[in-house]
Protein backbone atom coordinates (compact mmCIF):
# COMPACT_ATOMS: atom_id res chain seq x y z
CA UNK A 1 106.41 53.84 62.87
CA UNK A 2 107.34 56.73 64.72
CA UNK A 3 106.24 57.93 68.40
CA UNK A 4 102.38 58.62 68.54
CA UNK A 5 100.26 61.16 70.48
CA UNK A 6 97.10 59.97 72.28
CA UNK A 7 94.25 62.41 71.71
CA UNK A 8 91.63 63.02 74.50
CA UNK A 9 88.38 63.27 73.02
CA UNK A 10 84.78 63.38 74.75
CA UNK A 11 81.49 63.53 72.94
CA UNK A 12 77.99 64.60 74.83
CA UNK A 13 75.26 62.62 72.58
CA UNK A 14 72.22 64.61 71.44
CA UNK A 15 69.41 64.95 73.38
CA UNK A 16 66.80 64.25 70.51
CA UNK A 17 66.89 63.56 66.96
CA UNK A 18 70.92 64.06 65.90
CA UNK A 19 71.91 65.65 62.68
CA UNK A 20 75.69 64.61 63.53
CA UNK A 21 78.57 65.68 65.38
CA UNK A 22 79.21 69.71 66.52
CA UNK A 23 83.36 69.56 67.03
CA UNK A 24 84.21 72.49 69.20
CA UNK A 25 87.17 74.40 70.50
CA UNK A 26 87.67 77.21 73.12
CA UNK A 27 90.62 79.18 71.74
CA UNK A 28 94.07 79.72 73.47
CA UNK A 29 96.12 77.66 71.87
CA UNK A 30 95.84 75.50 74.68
CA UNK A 31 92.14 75.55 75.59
CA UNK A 32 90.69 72.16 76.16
CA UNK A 33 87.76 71.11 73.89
CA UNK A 34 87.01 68.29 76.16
CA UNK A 35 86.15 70.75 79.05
CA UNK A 36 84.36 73.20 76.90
CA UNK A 37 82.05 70.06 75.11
CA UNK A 38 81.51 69.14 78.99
CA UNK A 39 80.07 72.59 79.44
CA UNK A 40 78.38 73.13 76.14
CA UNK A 41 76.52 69.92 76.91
CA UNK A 42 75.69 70.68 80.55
CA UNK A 43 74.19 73.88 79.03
CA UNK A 44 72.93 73.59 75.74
CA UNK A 45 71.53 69.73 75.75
CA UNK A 46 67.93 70.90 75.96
CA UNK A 47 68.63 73.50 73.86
CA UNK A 48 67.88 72.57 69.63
CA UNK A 49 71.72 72.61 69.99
CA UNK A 50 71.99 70.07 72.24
CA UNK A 51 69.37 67.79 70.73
CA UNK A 52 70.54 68.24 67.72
CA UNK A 53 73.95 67.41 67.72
CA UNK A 54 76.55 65.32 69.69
CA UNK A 55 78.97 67.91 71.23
CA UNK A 56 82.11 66.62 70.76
CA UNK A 57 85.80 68.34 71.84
CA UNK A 58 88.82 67.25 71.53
CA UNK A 59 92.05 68.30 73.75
CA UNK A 60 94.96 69.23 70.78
CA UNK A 61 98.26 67.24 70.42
CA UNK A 62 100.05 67.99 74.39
CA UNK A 63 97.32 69.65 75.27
CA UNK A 64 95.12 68.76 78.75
CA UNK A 65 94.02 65.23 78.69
CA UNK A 66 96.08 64.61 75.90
CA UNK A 67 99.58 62.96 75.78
CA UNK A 68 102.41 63.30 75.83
CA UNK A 69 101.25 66.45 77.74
CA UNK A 70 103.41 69.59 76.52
CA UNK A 71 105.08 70.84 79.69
CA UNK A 72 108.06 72.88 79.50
CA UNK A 73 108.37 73.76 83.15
CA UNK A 74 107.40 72.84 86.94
CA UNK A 75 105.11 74.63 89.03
CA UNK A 76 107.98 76.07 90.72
CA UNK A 77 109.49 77.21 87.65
CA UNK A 78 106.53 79.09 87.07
CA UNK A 79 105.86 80.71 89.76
CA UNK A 80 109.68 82.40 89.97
CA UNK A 81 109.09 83.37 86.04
CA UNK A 82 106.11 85.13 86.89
CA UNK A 83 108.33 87.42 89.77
CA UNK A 84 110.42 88.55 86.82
CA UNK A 85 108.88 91.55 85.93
CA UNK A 86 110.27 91.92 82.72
CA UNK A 87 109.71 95.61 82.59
CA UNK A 88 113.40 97.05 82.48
CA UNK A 89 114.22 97.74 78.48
CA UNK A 90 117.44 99.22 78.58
CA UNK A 91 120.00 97.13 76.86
CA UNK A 92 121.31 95.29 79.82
CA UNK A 93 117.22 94.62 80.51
CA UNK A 94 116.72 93.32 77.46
CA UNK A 95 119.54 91.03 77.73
CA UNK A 96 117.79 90.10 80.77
CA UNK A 97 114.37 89.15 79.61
CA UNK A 98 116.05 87.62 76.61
CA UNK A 99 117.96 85.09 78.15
CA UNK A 100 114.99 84.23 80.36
CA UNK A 101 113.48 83.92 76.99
CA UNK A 102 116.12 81.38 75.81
CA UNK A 103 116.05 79.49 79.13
CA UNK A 104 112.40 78.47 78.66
CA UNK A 105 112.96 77.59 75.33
CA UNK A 106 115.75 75.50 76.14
CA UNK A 107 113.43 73.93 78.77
CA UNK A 108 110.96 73.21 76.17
CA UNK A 109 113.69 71.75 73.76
CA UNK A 110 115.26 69.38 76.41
CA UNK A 111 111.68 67.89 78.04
CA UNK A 112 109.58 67.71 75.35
CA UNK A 113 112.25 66.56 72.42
CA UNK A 114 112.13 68.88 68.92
CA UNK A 115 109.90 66.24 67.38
CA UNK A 116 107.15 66.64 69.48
CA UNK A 117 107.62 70.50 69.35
CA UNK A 118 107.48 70.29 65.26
CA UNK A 119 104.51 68.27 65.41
CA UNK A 120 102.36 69.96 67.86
CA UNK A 121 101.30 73.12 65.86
CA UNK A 122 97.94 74.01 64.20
CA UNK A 123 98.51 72.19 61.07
CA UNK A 124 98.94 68.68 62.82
CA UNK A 125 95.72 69.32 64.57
CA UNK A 126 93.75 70.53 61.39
CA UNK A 127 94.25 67.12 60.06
CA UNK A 128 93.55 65.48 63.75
CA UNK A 129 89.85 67.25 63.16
CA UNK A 130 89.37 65.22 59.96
CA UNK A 131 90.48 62.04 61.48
CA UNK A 132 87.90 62.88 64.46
CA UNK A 133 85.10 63.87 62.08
CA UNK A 134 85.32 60.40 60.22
CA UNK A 135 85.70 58.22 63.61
CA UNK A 136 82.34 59.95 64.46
CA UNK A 137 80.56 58.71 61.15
CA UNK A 138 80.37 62.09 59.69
CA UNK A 139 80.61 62.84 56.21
CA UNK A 140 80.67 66.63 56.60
CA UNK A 141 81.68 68.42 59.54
CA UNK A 142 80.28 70.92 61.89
CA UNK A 143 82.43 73.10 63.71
CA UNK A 144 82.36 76.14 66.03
CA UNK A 145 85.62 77.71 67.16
CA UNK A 146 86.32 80.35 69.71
CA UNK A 147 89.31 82.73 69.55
CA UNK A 148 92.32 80.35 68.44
CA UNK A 149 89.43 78.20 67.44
CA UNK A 150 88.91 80.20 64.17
CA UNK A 151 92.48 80.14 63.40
CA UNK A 152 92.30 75.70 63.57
CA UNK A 153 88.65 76.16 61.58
CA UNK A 154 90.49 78.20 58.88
CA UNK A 155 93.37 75.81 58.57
CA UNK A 156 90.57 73.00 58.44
CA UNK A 157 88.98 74.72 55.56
CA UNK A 158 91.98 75.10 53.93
CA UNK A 159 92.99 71.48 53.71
CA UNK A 160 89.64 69.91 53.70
CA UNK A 161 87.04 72.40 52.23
CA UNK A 162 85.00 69.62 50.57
CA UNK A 163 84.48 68.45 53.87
CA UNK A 164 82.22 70.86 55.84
CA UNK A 165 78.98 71.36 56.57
CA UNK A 166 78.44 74.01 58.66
CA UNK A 167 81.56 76.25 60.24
CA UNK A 168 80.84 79.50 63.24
CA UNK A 169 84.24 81.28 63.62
CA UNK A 170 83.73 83.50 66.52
CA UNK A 171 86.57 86.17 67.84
CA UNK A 172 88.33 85.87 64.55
CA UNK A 173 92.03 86.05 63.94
CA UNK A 174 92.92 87.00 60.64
CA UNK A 175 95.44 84.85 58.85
CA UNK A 176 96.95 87.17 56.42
CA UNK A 177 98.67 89.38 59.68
CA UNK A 178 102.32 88.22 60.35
CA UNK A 179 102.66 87.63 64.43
CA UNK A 180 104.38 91.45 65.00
CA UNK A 181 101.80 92.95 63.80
CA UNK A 182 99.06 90.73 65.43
CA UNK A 183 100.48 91.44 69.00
CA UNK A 184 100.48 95.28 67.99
CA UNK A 185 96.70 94.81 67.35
CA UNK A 186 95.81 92.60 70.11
CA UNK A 187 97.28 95.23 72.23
CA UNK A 188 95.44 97.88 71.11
CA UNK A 189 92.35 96.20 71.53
CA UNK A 190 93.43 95.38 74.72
CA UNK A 191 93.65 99.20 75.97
CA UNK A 192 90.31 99.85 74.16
CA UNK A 193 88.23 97.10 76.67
CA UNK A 194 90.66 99.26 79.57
CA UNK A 195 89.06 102.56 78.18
CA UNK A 196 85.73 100.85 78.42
CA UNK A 197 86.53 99.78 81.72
CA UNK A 198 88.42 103.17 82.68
CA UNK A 199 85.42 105.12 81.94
CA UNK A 200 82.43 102.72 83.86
CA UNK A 201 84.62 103.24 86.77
CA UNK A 202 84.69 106.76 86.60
CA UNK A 203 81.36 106.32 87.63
CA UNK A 204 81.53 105.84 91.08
CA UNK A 205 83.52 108.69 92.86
CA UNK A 206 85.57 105.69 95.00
CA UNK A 207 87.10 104.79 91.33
CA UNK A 208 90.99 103.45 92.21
CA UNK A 209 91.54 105.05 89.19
CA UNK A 210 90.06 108.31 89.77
CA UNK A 211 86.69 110.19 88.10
CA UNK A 212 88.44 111.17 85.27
CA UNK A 213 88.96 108.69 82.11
CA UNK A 214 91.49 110.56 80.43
CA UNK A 215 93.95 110.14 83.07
CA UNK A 216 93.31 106.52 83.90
CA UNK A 217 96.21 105.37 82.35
CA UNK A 218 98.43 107.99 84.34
CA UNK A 219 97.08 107.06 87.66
CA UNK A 220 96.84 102.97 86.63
CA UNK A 221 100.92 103.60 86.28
CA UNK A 222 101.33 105.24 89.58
CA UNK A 223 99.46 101.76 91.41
CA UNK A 224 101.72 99.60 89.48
CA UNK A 225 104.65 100.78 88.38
CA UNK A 226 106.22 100.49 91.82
CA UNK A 227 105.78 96.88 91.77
CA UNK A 228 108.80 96.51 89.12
CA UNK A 229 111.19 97.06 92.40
CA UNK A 230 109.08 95.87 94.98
CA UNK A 231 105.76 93.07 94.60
CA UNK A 232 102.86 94.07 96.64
CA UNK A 233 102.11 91.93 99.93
CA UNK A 234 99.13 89.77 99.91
CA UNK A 235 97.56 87.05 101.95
CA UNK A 236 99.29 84.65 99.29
CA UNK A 237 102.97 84.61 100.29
CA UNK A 238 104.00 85.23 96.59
CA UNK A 239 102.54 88.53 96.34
CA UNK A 240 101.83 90.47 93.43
CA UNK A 241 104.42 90.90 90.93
CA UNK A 242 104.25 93.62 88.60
CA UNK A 243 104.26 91.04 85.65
CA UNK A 244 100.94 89.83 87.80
CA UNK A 245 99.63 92.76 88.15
CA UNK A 246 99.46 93.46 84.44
CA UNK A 247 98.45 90.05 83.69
CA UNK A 248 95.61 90.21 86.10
CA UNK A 249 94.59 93.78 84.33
CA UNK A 250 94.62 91.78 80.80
CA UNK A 251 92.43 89.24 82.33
CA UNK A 252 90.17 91.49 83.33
CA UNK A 253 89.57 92.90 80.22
CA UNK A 254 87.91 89.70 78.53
CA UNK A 255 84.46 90.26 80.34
CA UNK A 256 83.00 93.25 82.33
CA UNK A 257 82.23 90.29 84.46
CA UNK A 258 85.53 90.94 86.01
CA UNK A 259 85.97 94.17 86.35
CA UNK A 260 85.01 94.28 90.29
CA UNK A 261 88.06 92.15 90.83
CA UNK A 262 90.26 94.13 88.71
CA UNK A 263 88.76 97.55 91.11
CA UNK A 264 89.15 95.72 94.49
CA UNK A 265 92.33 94.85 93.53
CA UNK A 266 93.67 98.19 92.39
CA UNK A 267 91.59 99.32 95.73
CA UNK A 268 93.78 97.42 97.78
CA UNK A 269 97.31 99.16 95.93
CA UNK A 270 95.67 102.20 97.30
CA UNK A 271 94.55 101.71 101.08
CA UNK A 272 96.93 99.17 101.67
CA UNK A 273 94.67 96.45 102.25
CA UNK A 274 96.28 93.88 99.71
CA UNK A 275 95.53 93.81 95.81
CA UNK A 276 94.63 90.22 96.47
CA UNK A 277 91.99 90.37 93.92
CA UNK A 278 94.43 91.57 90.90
CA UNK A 279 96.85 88.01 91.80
CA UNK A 280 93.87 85.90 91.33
CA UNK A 281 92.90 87.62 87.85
CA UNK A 282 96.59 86.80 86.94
CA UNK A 283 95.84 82.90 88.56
CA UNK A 284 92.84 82.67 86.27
CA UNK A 285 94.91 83.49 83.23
CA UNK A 286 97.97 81.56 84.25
CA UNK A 287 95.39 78.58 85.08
CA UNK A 288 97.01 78.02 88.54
CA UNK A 289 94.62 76.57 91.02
CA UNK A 290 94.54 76.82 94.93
CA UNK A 291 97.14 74.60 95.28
CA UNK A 292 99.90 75.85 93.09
CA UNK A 293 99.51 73.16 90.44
CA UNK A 294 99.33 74.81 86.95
CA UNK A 295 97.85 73.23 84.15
CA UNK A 296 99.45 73.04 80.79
CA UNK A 297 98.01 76.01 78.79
CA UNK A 298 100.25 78.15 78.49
CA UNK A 299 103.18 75.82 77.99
CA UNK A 300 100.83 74.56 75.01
CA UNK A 301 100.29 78.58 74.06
CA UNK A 302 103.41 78.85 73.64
CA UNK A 303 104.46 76.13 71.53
CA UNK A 304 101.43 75.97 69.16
CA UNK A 305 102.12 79.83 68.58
CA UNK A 306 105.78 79.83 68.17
CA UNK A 307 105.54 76.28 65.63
CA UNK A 308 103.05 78.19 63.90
CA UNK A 309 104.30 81.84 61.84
CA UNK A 310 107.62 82.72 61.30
CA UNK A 311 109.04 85.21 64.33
CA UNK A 312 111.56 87.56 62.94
CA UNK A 313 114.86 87.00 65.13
CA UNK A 314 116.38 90.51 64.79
CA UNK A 315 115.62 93.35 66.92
CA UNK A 316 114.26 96.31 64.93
CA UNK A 317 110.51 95.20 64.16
CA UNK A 318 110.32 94.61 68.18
CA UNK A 319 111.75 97.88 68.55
CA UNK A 320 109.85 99.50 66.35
CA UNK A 321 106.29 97.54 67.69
CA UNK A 322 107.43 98.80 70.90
CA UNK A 323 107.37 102.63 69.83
CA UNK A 324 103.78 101.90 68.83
CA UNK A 325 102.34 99.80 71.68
CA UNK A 326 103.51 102.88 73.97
CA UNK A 327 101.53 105.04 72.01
CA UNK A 328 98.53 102.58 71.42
CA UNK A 329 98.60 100.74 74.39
CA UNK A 330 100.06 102.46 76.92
CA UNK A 331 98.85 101.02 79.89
CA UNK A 332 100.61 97.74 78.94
CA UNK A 333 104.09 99.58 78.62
CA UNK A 334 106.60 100.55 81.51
CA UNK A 335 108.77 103.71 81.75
CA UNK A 336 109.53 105.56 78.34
CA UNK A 337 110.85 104.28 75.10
CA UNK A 338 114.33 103.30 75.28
CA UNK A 339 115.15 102.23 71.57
CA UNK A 340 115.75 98.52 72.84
CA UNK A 341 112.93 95.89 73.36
CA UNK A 342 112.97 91.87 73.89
CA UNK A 343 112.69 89.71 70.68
CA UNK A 344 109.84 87.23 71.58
CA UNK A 345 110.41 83.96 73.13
CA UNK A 346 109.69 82.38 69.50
CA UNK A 347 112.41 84.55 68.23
CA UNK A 348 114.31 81.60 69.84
CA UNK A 349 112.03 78.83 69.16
CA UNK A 350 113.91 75.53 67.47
CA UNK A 351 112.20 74.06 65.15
CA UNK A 352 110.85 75.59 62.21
CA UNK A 353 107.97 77.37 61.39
CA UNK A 354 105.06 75.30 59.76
CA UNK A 355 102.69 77.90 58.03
CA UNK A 356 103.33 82.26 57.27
CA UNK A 357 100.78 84.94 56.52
CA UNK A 358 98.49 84.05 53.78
CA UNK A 359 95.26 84.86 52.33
CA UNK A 360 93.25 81.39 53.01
CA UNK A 361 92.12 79.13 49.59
CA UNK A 362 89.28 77.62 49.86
CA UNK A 363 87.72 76.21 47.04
CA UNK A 364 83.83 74.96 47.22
CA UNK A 365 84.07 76.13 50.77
CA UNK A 366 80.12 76.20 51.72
CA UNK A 367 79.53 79.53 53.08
CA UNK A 368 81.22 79.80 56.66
CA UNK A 369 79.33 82.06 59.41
CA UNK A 370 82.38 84.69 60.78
CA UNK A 371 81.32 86.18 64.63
CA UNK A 372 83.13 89.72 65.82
CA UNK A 373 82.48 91.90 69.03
CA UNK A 374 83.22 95.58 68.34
CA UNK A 375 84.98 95.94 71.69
CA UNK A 376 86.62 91.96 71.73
CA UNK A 377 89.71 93.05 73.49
CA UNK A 378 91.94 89.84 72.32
CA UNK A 379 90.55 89.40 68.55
CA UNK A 380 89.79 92.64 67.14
CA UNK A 381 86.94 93.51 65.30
CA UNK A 382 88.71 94.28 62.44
CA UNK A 383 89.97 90.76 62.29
CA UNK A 384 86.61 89.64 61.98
CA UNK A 385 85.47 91.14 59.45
CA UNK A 386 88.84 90.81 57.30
CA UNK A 387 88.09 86.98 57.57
CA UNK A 388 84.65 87.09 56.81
CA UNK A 389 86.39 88.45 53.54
CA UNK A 390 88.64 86.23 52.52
CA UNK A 391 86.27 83.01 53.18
CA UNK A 392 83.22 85.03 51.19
CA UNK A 393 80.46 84.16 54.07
CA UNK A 394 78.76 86.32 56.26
CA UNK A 395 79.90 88.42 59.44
CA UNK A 396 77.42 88.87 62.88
CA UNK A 397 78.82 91.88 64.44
CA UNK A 398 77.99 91.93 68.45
CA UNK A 399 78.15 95.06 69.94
CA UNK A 400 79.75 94.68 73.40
CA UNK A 401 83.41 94.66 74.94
CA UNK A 402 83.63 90.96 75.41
CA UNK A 403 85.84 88.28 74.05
CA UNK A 404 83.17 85.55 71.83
CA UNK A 405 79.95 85.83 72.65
CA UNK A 406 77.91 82.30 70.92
CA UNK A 407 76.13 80.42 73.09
CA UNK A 408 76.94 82.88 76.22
CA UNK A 409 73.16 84.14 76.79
CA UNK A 410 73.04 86.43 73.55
CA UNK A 411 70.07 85.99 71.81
CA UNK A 412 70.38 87.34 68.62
CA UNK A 413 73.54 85.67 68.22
CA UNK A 414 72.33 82.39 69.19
CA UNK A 415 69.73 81.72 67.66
CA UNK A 416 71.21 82.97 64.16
CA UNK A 417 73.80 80.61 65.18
CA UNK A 418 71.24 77.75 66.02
CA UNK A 419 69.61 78.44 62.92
CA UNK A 420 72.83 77.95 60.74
CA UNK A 421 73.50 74.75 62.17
CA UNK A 422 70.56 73.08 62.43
CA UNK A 423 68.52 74.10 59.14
CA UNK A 424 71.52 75.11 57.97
CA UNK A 425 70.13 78.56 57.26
CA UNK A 426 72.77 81.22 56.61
CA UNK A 427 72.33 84.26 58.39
CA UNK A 428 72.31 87.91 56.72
CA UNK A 429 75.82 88.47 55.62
CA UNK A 430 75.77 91.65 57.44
CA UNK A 431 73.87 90.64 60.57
CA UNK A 432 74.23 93.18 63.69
CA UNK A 433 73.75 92.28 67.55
């Protein structure tokens, strides 16, 4: 017998009369189910949800509560990456950021051991659902999967189609897109939700931005840009790195929830008064807490990802995605195009690849209920509907610049949703919200 992972796992009985288990998962890689079942039951357990269902989650092999806990670097070690602004792609830059790259990686390799890192990938966890959906008593499952979440209910499907019941992918990614290609979108969804955002604050004549939409972008690069040589000062001693500062912007664009602290912060670039706002965005994606501990997220990110689709390890596609991003998303690119560009850090990953761009086969898959949001900066909307495709069930489109929206106050959504998994009532296959 070989070494074993420990899986945390927390269930949230139903409130009333229960149909069975609802497994969930928030997305990332590297999202804890355990937290979001805590929520979901906090929330939902009056809800026909609630009562309906035990909500169980389950934290991934190395990820959260789980051990061995993937961590490829102290909170010290993270803090000085994120000071690299990994901006500058002239050759000798890209060196640079390569070979900060390779230094993680290494980091990864040495703590965590290569047999961990080639076990810790989507496909080990598909299979980790089954065993959870037996230990629960289930015959079939129920499943609802957020962001990354669709991407573990599709490999589910795949291996054990017989065994579902119900199945809510919501902020799909579609399996068929190599990871190139994926960023590329991403990105480009990613500047749509800042056009969004771009063009609400426009609104208000105090904009940090400016009044103007169309030259957002422009002025967004004057705030920031400066940063690559010099961070910002805040009340935090760290400051605000330019890395941060376009972390922080990328946070913001998951909810218009957050797009006061993305202003204030780009407020304080301008008058001097400290983009204090735009570091704590980037803390909220980086999941560092008040007291510079980090959890493990994006260590776990980072090694689900790279285990997961083959990276190509010379330069030209990175090159060439680079051409397009500055062009698609240019207020994620620095300076001009240079005709160099960093390979990915799982360019360097080492252990091999466990799955590559496929069309998904599911056989006597019962119909499976896709969710897209035409705005979802992270998962594209195309993405949604390409899945809803290739696993023949129906797609809800939400119209909003969001990322997921079930179970997050939307009516029509939810109760479509609630519908599906408690009667088990298939919604329209081309419902709109």
């Amino acid at each position: 017998m070989g070494a074993v992972a420990e899986l945390a796992v927390l269930k949230v009985p139903a409130s009333g009369k229960r149909i069975g288990a609802l497994l969930v998962n928030p997305g990332g890689p590297g999202g804890s189910g355990v937290d979001l079942a805590a929520g979901m039951g906090a929330k939902l357990g009056d809800a026909a949800i609630g009562q309906s269902f035990d909500i169980v989650g389950f934290d991934p092999r190395g990820v959260g509560g789980s051990t061995p806990t993937l961590r490829c670097r102290t909170d010290a070690e993270f803090d000085a990456f994120r000071k690299e602004p990994l901006a500058d792609y002239s050759q000798a830059g890209v060196a640079h950021i390569e070979d900060v790259y390779r230094q993680y990686v290494n980091e990864c390799a040495q703590r965590m051991g290569l047999d961990f890192l080639a076990n810790a990938g989507t496909a080990s966890a598909a299979r980790d659902m089954d065993i959870i959906r037996a230990a629960v008593g289930d015959s079939k499952l129920n499943y609802l999967g957020y962001s990354y979440g669709t991407e573990l209910g599709t490999q589910y499907a795949e291996y054990f189609p017989q065994n579902v019941r119900t199945m809510v992918l919501d902020g799909a990614i579609d399996p068929t897109i190599d990871p190139v290609e994926s960023n590329v979108r991403q990105m480009t969804g990613f500047q749509v939700a800042f056009n969004d955002y771009a063009a609400d604050c426009a609104k208000d004549p105090k904009c940090p931005l400016g009044t103007d939409p169309s030259q957002a972008v422009k002025r967004f690069h004057q705030l920031i840009d400066p940063l690559v040589a010099k961070p910002a000062k805040t009340n935090d001693p760290r400051g605000l790195s330019y890395q941060d500062a376009i972390t922080g912007t990328i946070q913001a664009m998951y909810t218009p929830r957050y797009w006061k602290y993305l202003t204030s912060g780009l407020a304080g670039l301008v008058d001097g008064s400290g983009p204090d706002d735009l570091l704590w965005l980037a803390d909220q994606y980086q999941e560092r807490d008040d007291q510079g501990r980090y959890d493990n997220l994006q260590d776990a990110f980072n090694s689900i990802r790279c285990v997961d689709g083959p990276t190509p390890r010379d330069s030209a596609p990175w090159v060439a995605a680079d051409k397009r991003l500055r062009e698609q998303a240019p207020f994620s690119s620095y300076g001009t195009f240079t005709g160099y560009a960093p390979r990915d850090l799982c360019a360097f990953w080492p252990v091999a690849p466990t799955s590559s761009p496929h069309t998904p086969s599911t056989p006597g898959l019962p119909p499976v209920v896709v969710i897209s949001t035409t705005h979802d900066p992270a998962t594209p909307y195309e993405a949604g509907v390409a899945l809803a495709q290739q696993l023949n069930g129906p797609l809800i489109s939400y119209e909003g610049t969001q990322h997921t929206v079930a179970f997050n106050g939307e009516p029509c959504v939810d109760e479509a949703v609630t519908r599906y998994f408690v009667d088990d009532i298939v919604p329209p296959r081309d419902l709109r919200c």
